[in-house]
PDB file of N, CA and C in Angstrom:
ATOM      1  N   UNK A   1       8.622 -34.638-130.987  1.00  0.00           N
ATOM      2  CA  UNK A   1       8.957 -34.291-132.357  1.00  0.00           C
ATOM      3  C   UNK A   1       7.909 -33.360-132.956  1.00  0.00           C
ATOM      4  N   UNK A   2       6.360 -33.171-132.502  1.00  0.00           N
ATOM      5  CA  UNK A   2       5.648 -32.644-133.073  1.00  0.00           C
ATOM      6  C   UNK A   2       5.927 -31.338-132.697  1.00  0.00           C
ATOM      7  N   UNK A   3       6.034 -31.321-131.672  1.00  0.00           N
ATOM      8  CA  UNK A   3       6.378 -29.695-130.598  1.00  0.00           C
ATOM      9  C   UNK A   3       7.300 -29.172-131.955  1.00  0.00           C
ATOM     10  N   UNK A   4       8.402 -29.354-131.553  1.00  0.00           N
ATOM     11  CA  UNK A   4       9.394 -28.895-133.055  1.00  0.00           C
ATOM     12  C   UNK A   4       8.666 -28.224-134.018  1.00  0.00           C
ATOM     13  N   UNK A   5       7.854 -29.365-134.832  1.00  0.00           N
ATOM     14  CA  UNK A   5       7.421 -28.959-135.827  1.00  0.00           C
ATOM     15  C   UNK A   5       6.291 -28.029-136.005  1.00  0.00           C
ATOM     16  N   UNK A   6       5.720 -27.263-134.909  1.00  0.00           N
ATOM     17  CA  UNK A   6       4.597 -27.160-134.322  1.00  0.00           C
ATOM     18  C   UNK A   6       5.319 -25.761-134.402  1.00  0.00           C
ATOM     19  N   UNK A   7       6.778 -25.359-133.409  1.00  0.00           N
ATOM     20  CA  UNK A   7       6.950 -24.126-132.828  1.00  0.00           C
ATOM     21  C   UNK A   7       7.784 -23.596-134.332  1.00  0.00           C
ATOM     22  N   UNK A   8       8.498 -24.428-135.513  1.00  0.00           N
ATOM     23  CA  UNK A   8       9.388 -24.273-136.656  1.00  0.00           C
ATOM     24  C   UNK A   8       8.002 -23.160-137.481  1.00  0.00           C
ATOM     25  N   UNK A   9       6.994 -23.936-138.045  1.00  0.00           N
ATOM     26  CA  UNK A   9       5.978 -23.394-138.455  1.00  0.00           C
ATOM     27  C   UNK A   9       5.066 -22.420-137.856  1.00  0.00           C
ATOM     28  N   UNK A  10       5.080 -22.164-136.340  1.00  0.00           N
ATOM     29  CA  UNK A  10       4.735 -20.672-135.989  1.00  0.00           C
ATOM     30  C   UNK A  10       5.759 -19.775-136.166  1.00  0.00           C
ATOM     31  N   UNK A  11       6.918 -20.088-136.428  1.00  0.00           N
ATOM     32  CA  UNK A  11       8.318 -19.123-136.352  1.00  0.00           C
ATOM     33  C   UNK A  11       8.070 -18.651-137.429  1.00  0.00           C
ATOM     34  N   UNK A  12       7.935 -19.400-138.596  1.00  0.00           N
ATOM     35  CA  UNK A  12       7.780 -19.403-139.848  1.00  0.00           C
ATOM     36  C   UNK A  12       6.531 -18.672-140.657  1.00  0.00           C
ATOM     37  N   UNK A  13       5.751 -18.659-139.447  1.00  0.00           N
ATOM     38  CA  UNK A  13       4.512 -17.610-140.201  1.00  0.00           C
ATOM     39  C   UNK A  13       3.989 -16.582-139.810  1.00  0.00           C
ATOM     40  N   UNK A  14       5.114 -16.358-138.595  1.00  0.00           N
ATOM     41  CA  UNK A  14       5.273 -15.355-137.729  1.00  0.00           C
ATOM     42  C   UNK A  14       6.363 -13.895-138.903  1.00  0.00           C
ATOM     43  N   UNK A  15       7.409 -15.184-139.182  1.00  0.00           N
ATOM     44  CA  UNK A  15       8.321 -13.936-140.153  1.00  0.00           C
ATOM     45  C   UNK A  15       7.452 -13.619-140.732  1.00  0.00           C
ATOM     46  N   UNK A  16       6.815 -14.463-141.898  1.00  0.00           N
ATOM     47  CA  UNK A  16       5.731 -14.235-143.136  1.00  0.00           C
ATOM     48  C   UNK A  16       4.956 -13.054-142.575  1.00  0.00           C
ATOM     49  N   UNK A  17       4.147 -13.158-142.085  1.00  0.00           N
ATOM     50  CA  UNK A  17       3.524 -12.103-141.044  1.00  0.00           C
ATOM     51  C   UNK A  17       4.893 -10.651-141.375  1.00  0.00           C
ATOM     52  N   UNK A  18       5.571 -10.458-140.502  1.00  0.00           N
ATOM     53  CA  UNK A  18       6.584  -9.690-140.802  1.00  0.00           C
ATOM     54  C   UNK A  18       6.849  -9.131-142.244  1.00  0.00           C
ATOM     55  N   UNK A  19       7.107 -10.010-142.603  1.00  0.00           N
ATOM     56  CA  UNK A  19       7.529  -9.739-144.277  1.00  0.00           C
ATOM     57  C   UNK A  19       6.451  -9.234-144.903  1.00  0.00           C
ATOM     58  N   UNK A  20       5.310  -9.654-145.106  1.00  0.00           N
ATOM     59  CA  UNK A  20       4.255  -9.358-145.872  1.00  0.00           C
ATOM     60  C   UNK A  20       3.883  -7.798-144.434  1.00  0.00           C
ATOM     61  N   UNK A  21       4.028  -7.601-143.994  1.00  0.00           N
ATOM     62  CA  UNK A  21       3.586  -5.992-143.491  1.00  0.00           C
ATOM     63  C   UNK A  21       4.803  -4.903-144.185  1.00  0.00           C
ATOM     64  N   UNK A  22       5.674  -5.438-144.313  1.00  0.00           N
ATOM     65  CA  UNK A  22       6.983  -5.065-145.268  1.00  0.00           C
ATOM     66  C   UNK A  22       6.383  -4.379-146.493  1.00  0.00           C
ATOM     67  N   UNK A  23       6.011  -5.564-147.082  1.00  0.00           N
ATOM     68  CA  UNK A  23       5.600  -5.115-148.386  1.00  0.00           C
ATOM     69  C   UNK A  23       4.626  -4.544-148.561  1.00  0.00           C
ATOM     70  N   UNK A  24       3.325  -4.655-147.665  1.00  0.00           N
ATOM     71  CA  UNK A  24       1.996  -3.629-148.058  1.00  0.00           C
ATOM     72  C   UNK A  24       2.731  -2.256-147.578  1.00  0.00           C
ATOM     73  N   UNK A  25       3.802  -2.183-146.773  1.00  0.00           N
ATOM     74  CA  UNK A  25       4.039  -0.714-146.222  1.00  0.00           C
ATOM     75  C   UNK A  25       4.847   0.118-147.431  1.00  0.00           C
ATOM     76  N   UNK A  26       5.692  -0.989-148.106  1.00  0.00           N
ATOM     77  CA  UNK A  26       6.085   0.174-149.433  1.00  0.00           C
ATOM     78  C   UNK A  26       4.883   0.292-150.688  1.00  0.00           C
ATOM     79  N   UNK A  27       4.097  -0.657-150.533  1.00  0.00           N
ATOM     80  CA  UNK A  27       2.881  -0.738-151.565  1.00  0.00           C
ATOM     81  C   UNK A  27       2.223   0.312-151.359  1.00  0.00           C
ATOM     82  N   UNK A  28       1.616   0.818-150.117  1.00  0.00           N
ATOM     83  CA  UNK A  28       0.440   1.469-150.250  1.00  0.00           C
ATOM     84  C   UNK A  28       0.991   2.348-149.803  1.00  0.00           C
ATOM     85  N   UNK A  29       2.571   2.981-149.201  1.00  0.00           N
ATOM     86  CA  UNK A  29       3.219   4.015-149.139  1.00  0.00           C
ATOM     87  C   UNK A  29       2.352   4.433-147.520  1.00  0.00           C
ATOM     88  N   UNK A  30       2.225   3.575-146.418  1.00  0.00           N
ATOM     89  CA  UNK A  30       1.756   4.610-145.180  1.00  0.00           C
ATOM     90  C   UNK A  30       0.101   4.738-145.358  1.00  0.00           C
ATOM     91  N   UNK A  31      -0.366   4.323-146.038  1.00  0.00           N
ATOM     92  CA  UNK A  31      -1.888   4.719-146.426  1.00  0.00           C
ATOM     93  C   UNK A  31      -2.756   3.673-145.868  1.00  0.00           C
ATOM     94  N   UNK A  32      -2.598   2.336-146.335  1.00  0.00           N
ATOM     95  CA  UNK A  32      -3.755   1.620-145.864  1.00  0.00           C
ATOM     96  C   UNK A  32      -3.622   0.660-144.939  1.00  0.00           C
ATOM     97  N   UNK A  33      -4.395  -0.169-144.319  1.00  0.00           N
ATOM     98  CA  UNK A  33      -4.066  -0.644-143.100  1.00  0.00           C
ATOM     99  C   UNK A  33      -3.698  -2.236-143.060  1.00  0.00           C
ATOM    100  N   UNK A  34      -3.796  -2.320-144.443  1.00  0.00           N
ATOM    101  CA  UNK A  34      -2.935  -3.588-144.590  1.00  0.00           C
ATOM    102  C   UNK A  34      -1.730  -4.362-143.744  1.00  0.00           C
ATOM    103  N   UNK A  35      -0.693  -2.950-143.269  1.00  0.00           N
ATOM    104  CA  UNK A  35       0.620  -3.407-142.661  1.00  0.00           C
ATOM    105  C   UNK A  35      -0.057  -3.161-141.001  1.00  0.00           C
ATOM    106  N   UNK A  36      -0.923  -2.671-140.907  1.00  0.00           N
ATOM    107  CA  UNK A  36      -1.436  -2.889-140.084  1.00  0.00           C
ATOM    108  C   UNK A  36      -2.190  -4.166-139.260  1.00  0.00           C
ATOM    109  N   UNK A  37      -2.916  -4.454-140.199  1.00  0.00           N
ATOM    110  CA  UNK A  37      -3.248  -5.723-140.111  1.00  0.00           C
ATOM    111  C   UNK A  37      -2.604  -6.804-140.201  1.00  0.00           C
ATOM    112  N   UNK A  38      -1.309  -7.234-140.689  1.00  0.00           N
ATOM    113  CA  UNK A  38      -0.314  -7.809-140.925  1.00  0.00           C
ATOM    114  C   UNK A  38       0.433  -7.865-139.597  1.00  0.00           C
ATOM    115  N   UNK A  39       0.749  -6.511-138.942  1.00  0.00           N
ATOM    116  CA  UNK A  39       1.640  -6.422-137.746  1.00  0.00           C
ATOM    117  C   UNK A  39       0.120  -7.288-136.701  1.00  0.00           C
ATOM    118  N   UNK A  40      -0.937  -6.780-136.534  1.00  0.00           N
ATOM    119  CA  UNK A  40      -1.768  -7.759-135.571  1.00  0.00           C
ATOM    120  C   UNK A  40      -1.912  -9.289-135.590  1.00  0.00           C
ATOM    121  N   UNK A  41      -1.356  -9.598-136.807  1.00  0.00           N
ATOM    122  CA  UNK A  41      -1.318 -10.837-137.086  1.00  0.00           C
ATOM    123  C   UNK A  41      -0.286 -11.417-136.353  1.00  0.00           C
ATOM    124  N   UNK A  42       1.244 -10.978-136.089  1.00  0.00           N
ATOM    125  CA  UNK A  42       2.326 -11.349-136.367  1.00  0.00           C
ATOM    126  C   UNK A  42       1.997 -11.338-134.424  1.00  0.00           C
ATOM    127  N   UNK A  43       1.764 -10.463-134.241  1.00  0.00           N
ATOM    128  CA  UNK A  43       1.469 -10.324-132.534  1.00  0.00           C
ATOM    129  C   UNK A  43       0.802 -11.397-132.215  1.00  0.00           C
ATOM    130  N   UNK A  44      -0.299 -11.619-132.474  1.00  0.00           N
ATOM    131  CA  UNK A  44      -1.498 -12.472-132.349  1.00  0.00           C
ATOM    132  C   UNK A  44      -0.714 -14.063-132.367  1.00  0.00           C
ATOM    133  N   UNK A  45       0.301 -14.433-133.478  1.00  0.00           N
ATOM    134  CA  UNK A  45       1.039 -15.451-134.016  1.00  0.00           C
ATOM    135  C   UNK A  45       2.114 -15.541-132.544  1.00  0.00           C
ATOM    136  N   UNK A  46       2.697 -14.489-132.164  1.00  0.00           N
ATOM    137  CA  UNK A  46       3.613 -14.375-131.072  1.00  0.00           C
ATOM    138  C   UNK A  46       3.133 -14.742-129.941  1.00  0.00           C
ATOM    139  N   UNK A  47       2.295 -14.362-129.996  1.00  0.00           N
ATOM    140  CA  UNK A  47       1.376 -14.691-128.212  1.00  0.00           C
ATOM    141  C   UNK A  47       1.004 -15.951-128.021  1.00  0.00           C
ATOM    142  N   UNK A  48       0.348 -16.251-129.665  1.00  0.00           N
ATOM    143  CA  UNK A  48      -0.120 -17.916-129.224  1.00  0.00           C
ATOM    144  C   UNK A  48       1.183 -18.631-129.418  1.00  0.00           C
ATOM    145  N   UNK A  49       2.153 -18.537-129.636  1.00  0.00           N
ATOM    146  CA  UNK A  49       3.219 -19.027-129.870  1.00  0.00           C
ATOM    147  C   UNK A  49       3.626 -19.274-127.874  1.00  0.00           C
ATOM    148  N   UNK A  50       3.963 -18.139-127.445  1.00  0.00           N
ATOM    149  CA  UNK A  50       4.328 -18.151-126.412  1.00  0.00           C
ATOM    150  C   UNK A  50       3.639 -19.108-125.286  1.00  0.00           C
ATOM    151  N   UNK A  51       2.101 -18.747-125.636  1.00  0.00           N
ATOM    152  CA  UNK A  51       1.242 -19.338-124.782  1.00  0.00           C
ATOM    153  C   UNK A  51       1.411 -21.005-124.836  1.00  0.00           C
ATOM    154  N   UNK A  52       1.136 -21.185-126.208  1.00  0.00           N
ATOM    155  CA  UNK A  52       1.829 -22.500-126.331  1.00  0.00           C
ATOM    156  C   UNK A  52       3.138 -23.409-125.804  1.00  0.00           C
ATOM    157  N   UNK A  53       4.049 -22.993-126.032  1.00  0.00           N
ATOM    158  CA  UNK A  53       5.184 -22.987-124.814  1.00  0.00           C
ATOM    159  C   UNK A  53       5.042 -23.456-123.700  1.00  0.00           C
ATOM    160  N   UNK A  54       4.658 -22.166-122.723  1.00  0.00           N
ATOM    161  CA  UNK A  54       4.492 -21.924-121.564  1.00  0.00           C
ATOM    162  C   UNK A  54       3.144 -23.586-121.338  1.00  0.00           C
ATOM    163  N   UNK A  55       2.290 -23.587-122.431  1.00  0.00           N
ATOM    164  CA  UNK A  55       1.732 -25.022-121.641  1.00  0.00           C
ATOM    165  C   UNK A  55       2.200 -26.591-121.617  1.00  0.00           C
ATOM    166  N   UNK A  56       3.192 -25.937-123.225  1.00  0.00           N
ATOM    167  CA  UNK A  56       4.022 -26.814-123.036  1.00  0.00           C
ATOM    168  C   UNK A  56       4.512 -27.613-121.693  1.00  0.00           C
ATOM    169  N   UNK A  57       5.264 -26.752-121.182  1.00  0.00           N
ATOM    170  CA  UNK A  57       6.182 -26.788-120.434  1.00  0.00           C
ATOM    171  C   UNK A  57       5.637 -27.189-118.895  1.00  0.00           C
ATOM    172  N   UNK A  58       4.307 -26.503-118.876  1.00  0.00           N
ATOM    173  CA  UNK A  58       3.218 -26.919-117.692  1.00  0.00           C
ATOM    174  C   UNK A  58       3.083 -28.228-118.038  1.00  0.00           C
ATOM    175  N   UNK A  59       2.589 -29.350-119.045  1.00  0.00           N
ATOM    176  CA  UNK A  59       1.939 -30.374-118.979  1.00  0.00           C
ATOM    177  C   UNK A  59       3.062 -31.306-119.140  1.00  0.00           C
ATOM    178  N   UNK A  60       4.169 -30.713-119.344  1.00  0.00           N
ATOM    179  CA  UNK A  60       5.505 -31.761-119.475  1.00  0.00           C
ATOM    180  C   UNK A  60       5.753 -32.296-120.638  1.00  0.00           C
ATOM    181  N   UNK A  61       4.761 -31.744-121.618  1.00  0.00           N
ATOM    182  CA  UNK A  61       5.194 -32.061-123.023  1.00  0.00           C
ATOM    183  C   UNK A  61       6.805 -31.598-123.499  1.00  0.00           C
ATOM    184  N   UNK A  62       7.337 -30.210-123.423  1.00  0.00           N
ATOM    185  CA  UNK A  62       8.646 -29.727-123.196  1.00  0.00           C
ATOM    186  C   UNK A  62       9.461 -29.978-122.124  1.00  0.00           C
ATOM    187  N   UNK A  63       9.945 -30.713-121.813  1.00  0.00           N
ATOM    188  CA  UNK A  63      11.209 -31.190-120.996  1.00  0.00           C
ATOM    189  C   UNK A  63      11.893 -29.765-120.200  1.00  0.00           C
ATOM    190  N   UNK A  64      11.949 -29.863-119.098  1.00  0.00           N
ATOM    191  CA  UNK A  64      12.718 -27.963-118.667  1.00  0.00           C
ATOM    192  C   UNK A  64      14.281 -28.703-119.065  1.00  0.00           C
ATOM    193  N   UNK A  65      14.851 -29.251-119.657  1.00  0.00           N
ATOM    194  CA  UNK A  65      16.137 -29.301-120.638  1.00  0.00           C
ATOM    195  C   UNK A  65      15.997 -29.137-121.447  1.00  0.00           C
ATOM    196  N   UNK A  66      14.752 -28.347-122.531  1.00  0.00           N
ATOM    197  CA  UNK A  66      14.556 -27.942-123.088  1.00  0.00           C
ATOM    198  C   UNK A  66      14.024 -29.263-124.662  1.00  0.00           C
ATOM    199  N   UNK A  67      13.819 -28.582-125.606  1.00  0.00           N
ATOM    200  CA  UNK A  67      13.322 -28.887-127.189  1.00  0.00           C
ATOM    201  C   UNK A  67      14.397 -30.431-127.678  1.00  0.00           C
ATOM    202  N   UNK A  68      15.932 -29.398-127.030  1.00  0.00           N
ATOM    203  CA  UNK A  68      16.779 -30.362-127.637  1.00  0.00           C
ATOM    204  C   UNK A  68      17.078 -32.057-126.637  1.00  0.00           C
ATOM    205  N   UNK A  69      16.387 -31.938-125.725  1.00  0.00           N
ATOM    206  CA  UNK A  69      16.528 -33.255-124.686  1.00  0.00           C
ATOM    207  C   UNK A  69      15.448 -34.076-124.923  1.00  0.00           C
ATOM    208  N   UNK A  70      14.130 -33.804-126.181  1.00  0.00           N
ATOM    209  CA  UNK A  70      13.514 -34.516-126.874  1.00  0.00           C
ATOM    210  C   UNK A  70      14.179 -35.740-127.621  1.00  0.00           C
ATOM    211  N   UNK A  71      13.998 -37.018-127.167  1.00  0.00           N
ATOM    212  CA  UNK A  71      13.963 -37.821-128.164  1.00  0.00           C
ATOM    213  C   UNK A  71      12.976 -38.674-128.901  1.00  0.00           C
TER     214      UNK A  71
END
């Protein structure tokens, strides 16, 4: 159950990430590196996301039937 809640809230601040590079990019019109920094975030959020997973799935915490064969 924690996994869930674990991968819901990287999904979740992964968009945020997304969204907020959105908005510094019409803010500062292309100029500052805000959406820049925002997009390294969102990568950075993706990778450990993935990585996470993947050890998931090594230590048998994730079931290979996947999230939903959690009870």
């Amino acid at each position: 159950m924690i996994i869930k809640i674990v991968v819901i809230l990287m999904l979740v601040l992964i968009f945020g990430s997304l969204f907020s590079a959105l908005i510094f990019l019409f803010k500062d019109k292309g100029r500052g590196k805000r959406t820049a920094t925002a997009l390294t975030w969102r990568i950075g959020l993706s990778l450990a996301l993935f990585l996470l997973l993947m050890a998931g799935f090594y230590f048998g915490v994730i079931p290979p039937e996947g999230l939903s064969a959690m009870k």
